[in-house]
PDB file of N, CA and C in Angstrom:
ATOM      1  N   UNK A   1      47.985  79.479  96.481  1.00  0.00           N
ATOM      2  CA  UNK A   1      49.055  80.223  97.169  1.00  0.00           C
ATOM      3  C   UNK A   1      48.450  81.432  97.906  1.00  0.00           C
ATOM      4  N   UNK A   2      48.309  81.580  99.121  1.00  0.00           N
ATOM      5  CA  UNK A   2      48.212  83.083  99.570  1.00  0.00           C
ATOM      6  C   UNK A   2      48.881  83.539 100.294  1.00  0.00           C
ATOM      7  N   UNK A   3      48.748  84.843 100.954  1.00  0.00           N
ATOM      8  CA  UNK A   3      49.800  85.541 100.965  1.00  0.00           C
ATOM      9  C   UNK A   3      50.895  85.336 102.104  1.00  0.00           C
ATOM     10  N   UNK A   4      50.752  84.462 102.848  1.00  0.00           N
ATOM     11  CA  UNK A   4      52.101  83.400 103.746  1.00  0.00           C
ATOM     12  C   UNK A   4      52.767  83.250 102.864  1.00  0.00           C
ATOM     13  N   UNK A   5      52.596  82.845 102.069  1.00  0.00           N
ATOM     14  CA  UNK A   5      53.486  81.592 100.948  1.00  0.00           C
ATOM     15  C   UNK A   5      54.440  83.179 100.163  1.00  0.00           C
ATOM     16  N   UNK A   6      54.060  84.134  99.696  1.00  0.00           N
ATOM     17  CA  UNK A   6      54.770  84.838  99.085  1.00  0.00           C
ATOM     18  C   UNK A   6      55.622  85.812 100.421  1.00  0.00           C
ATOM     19  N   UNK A   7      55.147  85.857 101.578  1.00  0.00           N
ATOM     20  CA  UNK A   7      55.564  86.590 102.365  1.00  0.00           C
ATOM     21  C   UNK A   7      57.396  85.490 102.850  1.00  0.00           C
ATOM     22  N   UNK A   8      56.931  84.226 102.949  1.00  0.00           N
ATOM     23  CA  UNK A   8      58.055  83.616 103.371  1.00  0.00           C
ATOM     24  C   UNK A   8      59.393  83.439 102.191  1.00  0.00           C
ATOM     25  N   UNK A   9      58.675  83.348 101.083  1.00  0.00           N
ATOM     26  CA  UNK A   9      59.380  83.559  99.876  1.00  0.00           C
ATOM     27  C   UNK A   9      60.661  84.788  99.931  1.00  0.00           C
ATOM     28  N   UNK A  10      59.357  86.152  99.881  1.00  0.00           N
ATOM     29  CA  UNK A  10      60.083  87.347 100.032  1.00  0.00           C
ATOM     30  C   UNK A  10      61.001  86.990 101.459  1.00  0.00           C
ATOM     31  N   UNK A  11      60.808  86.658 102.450  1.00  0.00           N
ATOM     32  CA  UNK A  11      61.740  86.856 103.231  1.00  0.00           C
ATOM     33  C   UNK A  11      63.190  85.813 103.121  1.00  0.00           C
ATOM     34  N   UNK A  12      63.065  84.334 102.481  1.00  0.00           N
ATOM     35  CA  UNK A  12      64.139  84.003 101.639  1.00  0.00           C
ATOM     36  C   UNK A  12      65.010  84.884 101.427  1.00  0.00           C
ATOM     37  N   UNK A  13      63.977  85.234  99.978  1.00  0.00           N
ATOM     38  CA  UNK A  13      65.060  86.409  99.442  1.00  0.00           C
ATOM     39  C   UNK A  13      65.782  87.315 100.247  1.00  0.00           C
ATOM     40  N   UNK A  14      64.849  88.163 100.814  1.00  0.00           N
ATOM     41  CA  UNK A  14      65.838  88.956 101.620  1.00  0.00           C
ATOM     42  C   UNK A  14      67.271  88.072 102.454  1.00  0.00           C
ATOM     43  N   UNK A  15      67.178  87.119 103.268  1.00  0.00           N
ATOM     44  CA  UNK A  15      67.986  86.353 103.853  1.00  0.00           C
ATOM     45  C   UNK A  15      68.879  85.532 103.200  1.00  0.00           C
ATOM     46  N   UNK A  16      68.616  85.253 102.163  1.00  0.00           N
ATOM     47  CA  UNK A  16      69.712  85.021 101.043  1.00  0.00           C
ATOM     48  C   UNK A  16      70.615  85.836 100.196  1.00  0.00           C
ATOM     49  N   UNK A  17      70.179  87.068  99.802  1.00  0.00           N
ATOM     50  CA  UNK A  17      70.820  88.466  99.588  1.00  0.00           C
ATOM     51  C   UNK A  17      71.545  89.218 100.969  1.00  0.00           C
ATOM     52  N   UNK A  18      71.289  88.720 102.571  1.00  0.00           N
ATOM     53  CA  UNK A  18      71.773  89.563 103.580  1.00  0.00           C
ATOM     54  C   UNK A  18      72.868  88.343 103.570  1.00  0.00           C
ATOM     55  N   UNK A  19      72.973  87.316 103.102  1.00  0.00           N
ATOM     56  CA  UNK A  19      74.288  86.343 103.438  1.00  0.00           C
ATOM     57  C   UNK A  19      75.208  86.491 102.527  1.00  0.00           C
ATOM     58  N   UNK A  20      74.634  86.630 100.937  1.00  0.00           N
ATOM     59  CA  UNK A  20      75.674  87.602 100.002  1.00  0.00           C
ATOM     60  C   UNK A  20      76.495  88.527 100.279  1.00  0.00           C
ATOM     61  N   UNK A  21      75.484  89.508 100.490  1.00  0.00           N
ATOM     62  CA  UNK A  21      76.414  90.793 100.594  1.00  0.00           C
ATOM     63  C   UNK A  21      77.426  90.619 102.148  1.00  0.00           C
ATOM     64  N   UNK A  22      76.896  90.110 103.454  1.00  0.00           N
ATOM     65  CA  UNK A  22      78.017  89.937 103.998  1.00  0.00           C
ATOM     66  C   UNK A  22      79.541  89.205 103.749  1.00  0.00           C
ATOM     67  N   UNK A  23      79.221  87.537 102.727  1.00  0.00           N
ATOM     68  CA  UNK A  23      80.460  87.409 102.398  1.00  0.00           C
ATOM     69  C   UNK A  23      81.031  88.066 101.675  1.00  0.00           C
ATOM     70  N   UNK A  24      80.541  89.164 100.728  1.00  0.00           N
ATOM     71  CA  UNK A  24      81.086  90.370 100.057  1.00  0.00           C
ATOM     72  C   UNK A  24      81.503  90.975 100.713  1.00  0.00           C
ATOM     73  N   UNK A  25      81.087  91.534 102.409  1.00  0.00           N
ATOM     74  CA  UNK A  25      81.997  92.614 102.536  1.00  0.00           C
ATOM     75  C   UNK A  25      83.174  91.761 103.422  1.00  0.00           C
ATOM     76  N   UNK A  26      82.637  90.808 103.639  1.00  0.00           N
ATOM     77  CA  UNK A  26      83.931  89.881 104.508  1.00  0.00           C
ATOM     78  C   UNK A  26      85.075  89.896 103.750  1.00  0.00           C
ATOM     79  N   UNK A  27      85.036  89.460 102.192  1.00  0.00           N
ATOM     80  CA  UNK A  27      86.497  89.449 101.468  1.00  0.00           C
ATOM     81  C   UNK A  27      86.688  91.153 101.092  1.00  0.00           C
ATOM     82  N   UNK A  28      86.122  91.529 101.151  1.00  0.00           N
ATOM     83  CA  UNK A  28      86.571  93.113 101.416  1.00  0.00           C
ATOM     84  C   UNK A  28      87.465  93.582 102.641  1.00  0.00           C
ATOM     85  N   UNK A  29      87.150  93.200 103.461  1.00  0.00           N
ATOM     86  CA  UNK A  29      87.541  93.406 104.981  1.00  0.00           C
ATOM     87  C   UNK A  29      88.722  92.731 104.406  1.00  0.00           C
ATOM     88  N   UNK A  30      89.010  91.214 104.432  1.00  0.00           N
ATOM     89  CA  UNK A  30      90.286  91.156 104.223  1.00  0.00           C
ATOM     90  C   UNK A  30      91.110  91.132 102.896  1.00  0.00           C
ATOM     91  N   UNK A  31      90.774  91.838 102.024  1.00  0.00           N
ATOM     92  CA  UNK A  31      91.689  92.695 101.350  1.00  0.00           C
ATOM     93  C   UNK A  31      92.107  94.020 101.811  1.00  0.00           C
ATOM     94  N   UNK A  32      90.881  94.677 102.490  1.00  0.00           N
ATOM     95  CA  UNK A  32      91.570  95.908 103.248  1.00  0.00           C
ATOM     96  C   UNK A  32      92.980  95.475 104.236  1.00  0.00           C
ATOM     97  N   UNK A  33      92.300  94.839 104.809  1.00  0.00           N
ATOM     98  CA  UNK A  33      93.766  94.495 105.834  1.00  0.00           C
ATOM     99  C   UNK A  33      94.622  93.625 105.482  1.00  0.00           C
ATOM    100  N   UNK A  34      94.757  93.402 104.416  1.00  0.00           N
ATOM    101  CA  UNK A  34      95.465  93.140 103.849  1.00  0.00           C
ATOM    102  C   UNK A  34      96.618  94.358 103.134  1.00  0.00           C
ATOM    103  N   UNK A  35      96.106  95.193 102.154  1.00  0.00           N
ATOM    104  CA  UNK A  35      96.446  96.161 101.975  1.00  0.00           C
ATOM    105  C   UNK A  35      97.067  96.981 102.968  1.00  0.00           C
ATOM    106  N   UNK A  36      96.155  97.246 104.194  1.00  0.00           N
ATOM    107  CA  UNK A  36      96.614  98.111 105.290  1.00  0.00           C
ATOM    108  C   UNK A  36      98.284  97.437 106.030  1.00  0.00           C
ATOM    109  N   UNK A  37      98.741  96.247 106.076  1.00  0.00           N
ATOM    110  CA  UNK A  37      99.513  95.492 106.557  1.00  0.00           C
ATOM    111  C   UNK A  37     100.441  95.754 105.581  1.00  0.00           C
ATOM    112  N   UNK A  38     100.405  95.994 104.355  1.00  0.00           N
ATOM    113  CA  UNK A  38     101.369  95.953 102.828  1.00  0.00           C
ATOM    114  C   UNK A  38     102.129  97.189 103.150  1.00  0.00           C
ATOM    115  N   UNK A  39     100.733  98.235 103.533  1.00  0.00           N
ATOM    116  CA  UNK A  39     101.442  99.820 103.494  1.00  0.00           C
ATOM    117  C   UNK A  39     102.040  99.658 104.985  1.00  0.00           C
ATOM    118  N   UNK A  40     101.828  99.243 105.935  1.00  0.00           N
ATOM    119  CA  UNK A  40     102.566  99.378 107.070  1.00  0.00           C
ATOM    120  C   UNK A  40     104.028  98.317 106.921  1.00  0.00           C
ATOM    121  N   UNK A  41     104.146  97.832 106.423  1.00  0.00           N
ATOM    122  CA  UNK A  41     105.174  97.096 106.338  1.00  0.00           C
ATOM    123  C   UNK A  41     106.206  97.849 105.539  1.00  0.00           C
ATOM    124  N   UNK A  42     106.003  98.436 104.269  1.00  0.00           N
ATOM    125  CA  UNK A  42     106.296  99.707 103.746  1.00  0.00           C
ATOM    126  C   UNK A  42     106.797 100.719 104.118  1.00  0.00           C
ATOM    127  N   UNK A  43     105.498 101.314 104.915  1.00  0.00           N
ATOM    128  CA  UNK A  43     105.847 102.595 105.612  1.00  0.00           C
ATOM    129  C   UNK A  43     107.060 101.954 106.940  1.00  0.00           C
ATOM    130  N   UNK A  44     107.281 101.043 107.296  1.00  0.00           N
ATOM    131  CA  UNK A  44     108.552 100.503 108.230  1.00  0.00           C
ATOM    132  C   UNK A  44     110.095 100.930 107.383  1.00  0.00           C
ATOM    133  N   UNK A  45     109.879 100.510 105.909  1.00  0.00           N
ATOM    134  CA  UNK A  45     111.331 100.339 104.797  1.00  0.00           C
ATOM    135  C   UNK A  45     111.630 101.698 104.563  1.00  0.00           C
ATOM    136  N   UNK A  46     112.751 102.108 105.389  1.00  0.00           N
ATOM    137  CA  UNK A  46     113.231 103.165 105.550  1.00  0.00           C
ATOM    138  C   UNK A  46     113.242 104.182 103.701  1.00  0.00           C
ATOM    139  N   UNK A  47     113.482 102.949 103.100  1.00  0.00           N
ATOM    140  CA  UNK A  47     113.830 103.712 101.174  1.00  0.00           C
ATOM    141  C   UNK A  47     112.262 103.985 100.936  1.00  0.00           C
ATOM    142  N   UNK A  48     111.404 103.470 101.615  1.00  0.00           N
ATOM    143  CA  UNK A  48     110.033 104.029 101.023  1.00  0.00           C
ATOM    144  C   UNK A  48     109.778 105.265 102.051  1.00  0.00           C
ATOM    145  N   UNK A  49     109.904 105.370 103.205  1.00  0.00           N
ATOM    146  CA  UNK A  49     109.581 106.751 103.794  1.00  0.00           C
ATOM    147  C   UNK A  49     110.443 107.955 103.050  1.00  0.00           C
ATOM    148  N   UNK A  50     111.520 107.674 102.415  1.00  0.00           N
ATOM    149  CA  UNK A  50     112.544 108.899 101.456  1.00  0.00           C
ATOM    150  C   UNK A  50     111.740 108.731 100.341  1.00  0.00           C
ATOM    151  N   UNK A  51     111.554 108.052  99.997  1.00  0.00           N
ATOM    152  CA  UNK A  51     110.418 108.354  98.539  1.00  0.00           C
ATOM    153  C   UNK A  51     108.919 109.168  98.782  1.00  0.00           C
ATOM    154  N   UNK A  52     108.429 108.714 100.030  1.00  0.00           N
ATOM    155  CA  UNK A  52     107.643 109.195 100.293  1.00  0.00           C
ATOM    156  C   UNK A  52     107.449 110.583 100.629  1.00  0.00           C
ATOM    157  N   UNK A  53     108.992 111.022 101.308  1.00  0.00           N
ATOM    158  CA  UNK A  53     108.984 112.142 101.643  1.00  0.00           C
ATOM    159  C   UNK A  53     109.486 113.021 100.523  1.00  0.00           C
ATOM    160  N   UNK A  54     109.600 112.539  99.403  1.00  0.00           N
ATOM    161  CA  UNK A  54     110.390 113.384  98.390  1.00  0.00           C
ATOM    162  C   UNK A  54     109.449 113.446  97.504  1.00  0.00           C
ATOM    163  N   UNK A  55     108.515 113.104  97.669  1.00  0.00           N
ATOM    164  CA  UNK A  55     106.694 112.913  96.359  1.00  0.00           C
ATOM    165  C   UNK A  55     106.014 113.294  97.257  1.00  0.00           C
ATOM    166  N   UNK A  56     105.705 113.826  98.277  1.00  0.00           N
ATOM    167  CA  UNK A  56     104.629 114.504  98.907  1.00  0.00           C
ATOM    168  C   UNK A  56     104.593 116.118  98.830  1.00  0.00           C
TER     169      UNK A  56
END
């Protein structure tokens, strides 16, 4: 083995950990906007802006 063989390895890794963490932040992303769509739909329901305005 020399050092090609561990260099392409290491870069695997790296490229297999950079495809992780993006589908990690992908279902992040859409739970955020997800969330963000919940509170705007919310913030539309007139009984939650009086709650809101009476707890702030």
């Amino acid at each position: 083995m020399d050092k090609n063989d561990g260099r392409k390895e290491r870069d695997y890794y790296i490229f297999v950990a950079h495809k992780k963490i993006r589908k990690l932040f992908n279902r992040f992303e859409i739970i955020y906007v997800g969330v963000q769509s919940e509170v705007h739909l919310k913030s539309q329901d007139s009984t939650f802006n009086h709650y809101l305005y009476n707890n702030l």
